[in-house]
N, C-alpha and C. Protein backbone atom coordinates (compact mmCIF):
# COMPACT_ATOMS: atom_id res chain seq x y z
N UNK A 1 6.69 87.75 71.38
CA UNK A 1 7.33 86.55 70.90
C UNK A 1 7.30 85.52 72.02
N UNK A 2 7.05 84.70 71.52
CA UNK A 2 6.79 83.02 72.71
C UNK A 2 8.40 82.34 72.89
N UNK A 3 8.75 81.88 73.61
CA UNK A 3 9.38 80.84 73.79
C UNK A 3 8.88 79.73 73.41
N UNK A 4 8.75 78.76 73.01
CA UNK A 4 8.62 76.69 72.93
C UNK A 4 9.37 76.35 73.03
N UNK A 5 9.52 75.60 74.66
CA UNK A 5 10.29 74.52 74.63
C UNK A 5 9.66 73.28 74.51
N UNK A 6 10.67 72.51 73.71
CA UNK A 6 9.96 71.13 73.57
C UNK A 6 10.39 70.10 75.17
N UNK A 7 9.62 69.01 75.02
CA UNK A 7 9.27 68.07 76.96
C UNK A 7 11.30 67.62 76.55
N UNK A 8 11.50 68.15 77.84
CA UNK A 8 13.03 67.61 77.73
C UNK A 8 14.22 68.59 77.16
N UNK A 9 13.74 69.75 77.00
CA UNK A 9 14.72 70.59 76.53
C UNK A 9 14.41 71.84 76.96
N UNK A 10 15.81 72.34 77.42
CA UNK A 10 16.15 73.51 78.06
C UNK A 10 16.05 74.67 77.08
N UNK A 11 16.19 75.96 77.00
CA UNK A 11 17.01 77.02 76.10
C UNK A 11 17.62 77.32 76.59
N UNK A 12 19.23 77.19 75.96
CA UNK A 12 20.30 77.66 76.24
C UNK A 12 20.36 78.48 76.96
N UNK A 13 21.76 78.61 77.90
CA UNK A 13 22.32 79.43 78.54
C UNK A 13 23.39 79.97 78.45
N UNK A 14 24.34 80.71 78.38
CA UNK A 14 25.63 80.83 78.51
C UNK A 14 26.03 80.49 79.42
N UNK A 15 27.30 80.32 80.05
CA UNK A 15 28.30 79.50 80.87
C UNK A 15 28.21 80.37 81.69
N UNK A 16 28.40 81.99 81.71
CA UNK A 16 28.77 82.87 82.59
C UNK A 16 27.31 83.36 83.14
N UNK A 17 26.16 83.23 82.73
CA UNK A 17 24.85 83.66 82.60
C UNK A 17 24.73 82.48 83.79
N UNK A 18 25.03 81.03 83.36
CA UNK A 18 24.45 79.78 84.12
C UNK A 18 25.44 80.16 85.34
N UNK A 19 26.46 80.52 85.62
CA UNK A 19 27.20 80.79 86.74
C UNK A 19 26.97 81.64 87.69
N UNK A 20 26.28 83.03 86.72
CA UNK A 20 26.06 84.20 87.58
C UNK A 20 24.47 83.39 88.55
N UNK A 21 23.69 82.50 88.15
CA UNK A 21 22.66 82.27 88.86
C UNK A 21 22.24 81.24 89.79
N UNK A 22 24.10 80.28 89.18
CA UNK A 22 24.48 79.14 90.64
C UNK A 22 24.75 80.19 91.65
N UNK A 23 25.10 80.89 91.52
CA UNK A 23 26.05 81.94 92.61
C UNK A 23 24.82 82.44 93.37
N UNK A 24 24.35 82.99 92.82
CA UNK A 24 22.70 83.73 92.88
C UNK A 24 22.06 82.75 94.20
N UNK A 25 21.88 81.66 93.39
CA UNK A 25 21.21 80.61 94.34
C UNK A 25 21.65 80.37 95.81
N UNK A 26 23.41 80.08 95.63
CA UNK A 26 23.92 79.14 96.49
C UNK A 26 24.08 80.56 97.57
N UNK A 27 24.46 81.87 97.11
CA UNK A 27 23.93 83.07 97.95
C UNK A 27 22.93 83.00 99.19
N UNK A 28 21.84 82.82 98.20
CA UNK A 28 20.41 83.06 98.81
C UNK A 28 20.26 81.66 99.80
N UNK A 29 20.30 80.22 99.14
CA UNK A 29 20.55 79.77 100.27
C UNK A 29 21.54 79.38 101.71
N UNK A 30 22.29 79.78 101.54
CA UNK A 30 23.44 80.41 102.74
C UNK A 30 23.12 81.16 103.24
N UNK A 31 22.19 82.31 103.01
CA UNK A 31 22.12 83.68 103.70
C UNK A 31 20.22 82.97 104.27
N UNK A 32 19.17 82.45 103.74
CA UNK A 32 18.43 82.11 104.75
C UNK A 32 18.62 80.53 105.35
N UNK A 33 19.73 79.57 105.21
CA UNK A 33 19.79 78.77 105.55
C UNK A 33 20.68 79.07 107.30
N UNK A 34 21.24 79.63 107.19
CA UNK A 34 22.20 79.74 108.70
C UNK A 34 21.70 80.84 109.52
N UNK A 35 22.01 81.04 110.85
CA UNK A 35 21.63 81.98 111.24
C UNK A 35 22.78 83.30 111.11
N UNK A 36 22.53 84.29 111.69
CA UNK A 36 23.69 85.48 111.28
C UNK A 36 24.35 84.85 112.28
N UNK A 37 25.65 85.55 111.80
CA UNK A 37 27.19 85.30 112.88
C UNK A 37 27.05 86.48 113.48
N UNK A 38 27.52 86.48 114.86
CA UNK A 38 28.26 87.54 116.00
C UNK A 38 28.87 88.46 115.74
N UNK A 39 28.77 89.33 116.40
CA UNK A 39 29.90 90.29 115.96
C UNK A 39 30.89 90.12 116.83
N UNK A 40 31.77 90.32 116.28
CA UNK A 40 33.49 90.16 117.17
C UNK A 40 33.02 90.97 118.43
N UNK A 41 33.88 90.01 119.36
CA UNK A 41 33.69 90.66 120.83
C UNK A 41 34.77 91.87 120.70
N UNK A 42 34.04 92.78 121.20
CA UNK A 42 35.12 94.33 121.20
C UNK A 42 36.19 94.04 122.61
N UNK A 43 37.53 93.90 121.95
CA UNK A 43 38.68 94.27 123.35
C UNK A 43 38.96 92.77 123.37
N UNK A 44 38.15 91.93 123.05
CA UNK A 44 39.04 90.69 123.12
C UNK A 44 39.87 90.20 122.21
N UNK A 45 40.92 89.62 122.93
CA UNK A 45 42.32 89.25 122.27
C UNK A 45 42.30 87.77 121.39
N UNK A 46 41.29 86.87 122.17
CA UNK A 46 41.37 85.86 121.06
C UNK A 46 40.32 85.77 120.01
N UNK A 47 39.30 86.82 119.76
CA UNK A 47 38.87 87.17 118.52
C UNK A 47 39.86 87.91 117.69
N UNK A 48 40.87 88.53 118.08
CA UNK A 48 41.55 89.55 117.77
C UNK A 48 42.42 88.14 116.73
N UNK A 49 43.07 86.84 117.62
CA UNK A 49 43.63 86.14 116.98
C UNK A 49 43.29 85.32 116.24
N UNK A 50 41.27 84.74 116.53
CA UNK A 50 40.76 84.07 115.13
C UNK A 50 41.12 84.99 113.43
N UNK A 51 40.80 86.36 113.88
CA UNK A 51 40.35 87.21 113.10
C UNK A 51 41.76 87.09 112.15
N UNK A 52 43.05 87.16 113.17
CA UNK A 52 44.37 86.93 112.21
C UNK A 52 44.71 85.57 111.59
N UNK A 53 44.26 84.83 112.09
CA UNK A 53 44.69 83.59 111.82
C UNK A 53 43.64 83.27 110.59
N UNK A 54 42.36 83.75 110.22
CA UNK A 54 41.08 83.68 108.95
C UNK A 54 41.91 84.97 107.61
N UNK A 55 42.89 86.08 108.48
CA UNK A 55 43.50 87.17 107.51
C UNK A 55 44.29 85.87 106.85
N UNK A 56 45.27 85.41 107.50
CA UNK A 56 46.18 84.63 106.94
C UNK A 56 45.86 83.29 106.02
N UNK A 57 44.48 82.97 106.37
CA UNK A 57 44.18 82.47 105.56
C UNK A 57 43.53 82.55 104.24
N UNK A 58 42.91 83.67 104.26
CA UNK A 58 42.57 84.19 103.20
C UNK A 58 43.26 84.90 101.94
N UNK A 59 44.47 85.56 102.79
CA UNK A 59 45.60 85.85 102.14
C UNK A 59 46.25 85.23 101.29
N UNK A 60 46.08 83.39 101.95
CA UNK A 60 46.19 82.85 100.51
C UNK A 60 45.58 82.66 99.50
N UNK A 61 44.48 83.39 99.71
CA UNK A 61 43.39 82.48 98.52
C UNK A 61 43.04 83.62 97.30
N UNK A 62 44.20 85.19 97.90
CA UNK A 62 43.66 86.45 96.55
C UNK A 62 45.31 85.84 96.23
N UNK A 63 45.28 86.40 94.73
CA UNK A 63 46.52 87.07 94.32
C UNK A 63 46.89 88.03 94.69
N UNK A 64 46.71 89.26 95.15
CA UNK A 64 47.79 90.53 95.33
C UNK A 64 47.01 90.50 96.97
N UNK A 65 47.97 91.33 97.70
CA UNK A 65 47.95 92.15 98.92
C UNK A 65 46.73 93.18 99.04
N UNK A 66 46.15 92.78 100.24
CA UNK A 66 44.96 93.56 100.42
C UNK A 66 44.82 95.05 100.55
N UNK A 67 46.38 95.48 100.60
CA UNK A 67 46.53 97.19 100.28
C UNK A 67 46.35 97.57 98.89
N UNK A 68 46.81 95.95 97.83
CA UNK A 68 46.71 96.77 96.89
C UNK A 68 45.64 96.77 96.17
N UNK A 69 44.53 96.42 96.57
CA UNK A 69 43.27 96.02 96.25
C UNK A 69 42.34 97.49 95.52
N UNK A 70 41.49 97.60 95.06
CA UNK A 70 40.47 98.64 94.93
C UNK A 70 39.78 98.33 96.16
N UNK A 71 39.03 99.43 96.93
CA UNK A 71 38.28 99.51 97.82
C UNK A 71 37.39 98.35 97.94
N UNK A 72 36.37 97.55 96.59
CA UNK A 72 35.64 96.60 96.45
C UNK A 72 36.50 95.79 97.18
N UNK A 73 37.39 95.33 96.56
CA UNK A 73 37.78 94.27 96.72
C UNK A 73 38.64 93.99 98.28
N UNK A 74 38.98 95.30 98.70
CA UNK A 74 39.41 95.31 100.27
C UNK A 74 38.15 94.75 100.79
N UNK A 75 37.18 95.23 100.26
CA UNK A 75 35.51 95.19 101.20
C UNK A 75 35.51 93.49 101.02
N UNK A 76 35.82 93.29 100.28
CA UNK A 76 35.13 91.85 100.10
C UNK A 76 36.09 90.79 100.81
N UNK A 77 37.62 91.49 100.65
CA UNK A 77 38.26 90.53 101.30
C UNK A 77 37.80 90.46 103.08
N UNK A 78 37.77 91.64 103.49
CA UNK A 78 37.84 92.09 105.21
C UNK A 78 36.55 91.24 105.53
N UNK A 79 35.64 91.37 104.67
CA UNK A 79 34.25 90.46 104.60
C UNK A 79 34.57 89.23 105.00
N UNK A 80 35.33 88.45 104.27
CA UNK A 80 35.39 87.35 103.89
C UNK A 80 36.24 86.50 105.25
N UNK A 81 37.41 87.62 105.49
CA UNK A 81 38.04 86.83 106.83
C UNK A 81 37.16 87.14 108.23
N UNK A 82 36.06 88.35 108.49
CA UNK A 82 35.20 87.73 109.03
C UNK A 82 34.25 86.63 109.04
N UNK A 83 33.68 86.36 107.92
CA UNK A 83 33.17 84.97 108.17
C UNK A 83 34.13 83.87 108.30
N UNK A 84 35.41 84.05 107.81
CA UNK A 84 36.46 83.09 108.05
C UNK A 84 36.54 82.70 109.66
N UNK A 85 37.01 83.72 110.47
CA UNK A 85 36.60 83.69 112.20
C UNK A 85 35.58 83.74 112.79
N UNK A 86 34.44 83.29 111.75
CA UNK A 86 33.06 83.02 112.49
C UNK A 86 32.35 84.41 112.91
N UNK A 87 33.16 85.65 112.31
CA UNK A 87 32.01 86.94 112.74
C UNK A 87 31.46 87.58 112.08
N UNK A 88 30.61 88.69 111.95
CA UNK A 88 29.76 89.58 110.80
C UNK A 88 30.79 90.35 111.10
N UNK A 89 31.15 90.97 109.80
CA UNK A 89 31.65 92.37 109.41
C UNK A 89 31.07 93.61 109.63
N UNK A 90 29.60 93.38 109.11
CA UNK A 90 28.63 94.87 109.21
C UNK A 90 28.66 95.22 110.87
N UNK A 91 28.19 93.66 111.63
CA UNK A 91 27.74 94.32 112.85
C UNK A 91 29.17 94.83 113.88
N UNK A 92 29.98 93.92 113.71
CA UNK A 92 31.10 94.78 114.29
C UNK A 92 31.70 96.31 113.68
N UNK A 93 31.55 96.49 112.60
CA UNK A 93 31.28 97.64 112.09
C UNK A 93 30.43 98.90 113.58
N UNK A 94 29.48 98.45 113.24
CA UNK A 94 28.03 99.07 113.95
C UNK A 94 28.66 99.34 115.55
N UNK A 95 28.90 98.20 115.92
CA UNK A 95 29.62 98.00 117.67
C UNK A 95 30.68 98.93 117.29
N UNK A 96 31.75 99.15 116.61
CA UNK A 96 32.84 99.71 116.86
C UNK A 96 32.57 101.24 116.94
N UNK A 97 31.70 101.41 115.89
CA UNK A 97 31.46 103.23 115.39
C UNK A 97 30.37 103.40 116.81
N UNK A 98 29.40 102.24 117.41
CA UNK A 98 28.68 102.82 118.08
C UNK A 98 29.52 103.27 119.77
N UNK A 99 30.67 102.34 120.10
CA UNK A 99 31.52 102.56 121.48
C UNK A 99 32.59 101.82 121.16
N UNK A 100 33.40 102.50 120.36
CA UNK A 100 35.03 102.01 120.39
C UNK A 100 35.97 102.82 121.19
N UNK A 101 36.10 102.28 122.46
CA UNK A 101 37.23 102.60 123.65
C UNK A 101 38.49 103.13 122.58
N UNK A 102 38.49 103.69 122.19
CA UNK A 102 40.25 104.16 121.48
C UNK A 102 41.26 104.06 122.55
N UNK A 103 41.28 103.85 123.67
CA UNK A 103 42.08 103.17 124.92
C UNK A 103 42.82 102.53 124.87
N UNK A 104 41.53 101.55 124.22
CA UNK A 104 41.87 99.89 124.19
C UNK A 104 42.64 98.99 122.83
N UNK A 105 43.87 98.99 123.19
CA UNK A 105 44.55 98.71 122.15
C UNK A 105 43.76 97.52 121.23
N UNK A 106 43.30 96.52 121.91
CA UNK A 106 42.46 95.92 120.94
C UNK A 106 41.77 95.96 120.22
N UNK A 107 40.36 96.77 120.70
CA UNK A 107 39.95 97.43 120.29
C UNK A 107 40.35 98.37 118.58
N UNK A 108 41.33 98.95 119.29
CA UNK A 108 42.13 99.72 117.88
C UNK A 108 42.35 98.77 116.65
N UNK A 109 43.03 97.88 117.34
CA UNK A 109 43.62 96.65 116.35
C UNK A 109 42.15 96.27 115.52
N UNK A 110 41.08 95.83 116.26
CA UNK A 110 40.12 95.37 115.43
C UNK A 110 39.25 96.70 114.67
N UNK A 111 39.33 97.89 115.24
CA UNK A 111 39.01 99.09 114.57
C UNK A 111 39.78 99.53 112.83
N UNK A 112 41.68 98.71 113.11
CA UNK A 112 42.18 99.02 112.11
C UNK A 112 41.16 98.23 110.68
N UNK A 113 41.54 96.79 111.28
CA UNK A 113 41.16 95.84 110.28
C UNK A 113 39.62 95.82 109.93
N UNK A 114 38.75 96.36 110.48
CA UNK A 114 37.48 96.41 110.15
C UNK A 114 37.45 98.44 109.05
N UNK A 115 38.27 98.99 109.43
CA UNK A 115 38.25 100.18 108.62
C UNK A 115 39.15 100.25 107.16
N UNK A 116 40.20 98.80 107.52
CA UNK A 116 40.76 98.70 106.06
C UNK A 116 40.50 98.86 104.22
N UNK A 117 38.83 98.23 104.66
CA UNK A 117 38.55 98.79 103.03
C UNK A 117 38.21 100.05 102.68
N UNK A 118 38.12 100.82 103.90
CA UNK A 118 37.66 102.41 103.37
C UNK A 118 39.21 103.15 103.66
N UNK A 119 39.98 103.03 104.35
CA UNK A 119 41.49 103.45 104.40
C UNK A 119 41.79 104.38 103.61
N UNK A 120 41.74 105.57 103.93
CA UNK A 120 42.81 106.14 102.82
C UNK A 120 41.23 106.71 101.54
N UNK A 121 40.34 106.49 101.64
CA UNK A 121 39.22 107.08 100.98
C UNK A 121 38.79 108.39 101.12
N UNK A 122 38.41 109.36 99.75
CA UNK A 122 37.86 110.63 100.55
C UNK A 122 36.22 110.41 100.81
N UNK A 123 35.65 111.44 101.22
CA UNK A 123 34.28 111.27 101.58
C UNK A 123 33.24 111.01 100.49
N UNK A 124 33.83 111.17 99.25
CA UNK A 124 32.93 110.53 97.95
C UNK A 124 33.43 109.20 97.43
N UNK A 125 34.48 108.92 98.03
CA UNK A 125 34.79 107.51 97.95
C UNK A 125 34.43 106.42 98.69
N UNK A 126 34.24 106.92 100.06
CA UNK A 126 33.24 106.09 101.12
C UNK A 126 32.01 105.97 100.57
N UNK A 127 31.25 107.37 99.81
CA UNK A 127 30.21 106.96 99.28
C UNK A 127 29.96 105.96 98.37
N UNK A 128 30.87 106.10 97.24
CA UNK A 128 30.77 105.00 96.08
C UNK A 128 30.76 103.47 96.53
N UNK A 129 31.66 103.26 97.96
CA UNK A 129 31.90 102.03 98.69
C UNK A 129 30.89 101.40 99.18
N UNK A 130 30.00 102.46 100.20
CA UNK A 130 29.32 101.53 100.77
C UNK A 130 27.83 102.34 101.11
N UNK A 131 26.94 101.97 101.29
CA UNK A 131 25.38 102.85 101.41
C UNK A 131 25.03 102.32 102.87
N UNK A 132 23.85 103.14 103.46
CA UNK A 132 22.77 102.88 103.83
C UNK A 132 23.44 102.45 105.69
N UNK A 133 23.47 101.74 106.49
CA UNK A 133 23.68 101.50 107.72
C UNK A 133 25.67 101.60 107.90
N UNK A 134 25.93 100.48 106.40
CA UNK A 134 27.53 101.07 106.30
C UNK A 134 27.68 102.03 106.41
N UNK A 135 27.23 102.47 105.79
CA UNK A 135 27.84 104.34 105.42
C UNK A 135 27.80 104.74 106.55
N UNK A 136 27.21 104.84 107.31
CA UNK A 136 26.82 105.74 108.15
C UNK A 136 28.23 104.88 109.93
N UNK A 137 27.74 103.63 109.69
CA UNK A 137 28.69 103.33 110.64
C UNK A 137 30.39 103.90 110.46
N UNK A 138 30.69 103.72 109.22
CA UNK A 138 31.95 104.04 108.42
C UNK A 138 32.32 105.03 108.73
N UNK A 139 31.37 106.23 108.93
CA UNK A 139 31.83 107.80 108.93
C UNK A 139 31.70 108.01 110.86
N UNK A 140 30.93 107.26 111.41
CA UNK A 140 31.07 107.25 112.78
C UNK A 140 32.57 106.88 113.46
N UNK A 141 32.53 105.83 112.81
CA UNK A 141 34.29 105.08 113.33
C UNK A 141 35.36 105.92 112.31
N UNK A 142 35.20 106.26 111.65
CA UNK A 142 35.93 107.65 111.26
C UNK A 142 36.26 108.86 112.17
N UNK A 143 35.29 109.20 112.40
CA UNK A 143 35.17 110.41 114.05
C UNK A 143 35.90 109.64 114.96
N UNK A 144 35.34 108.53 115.29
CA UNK A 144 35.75 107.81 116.68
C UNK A 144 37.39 107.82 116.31
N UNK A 145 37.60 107.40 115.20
CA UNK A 145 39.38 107.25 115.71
C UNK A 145 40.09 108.14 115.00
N UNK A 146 39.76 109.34 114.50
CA UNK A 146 40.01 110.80 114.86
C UNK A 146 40.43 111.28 116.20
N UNK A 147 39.78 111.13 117.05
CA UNK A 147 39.81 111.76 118.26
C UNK A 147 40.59 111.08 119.30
């Protein structure tokens, strides 16, 4: 079966269809338009306080409390107030599971808030959460602040 459109006319879209592919777009160009963000400096205190001061702001922008979230949506928030303080989530992820001083109270502090969306998950729930370099960082900084 063909499509014809006639010069000047679209075929319809739905509203939520036309939304899911602004999103799509404005995605894709954000993600090759900028370069990647930093990862939070490990042990420092005034990343420690961008990082709170992007929580608090973000805090206003869900309805409920980020405990009471489903795992997704912890993920997306913890996401989100890193780019809020200007840092990547994944790669401080990566830095923390690869040498997190458990010493270093800062450290810890940014260990808590970067492990918040998996919190409290069993090991098939980390799976359902997150794949592939996550995963694997996730279950490292798991060990790490075990011990």
């Amino acid at each position: 079966m063909t499509l014809r459109v006639r010069a000047g006319m679209m075929p319809r879209m739905s509203p939520l269809r036309l939304l899911s592919v602004i999103a799509l777009c404005a995605a894709l160009l954000a993600a090759c338009g900028k370069p990647a963000l930093p990862t939070a400096p490990l042990g420092d205190h005034a990343a420690l306080e961008q990082l709170a001061e992007a929580y608090r702001q973000t805090l206003q922008e869900v309805p409920t409390a980020p405990r009471a979230m489903r795992p997704a949506g912890r993920l997306m928030f913890v996401e989100q107030v890193f780019r809020g303080a200007g840092y990547d989530y994944a790669a401080t992820l990566a830095a923390l599971a690869e040498g997190l001083d458990a010493g270093d109270k800062n450290q810890r502090d940014l260990a808590e808030l970067v492990s918040q969306p998996f919190s409290g998950l069993s090991d098939a729930g980390l799976d359902e959460l997150l794949s592939g370099d996550m995963l694997e960082n996730a279950r490292q900084l798991r060990q790490r602040l075990k011990q």
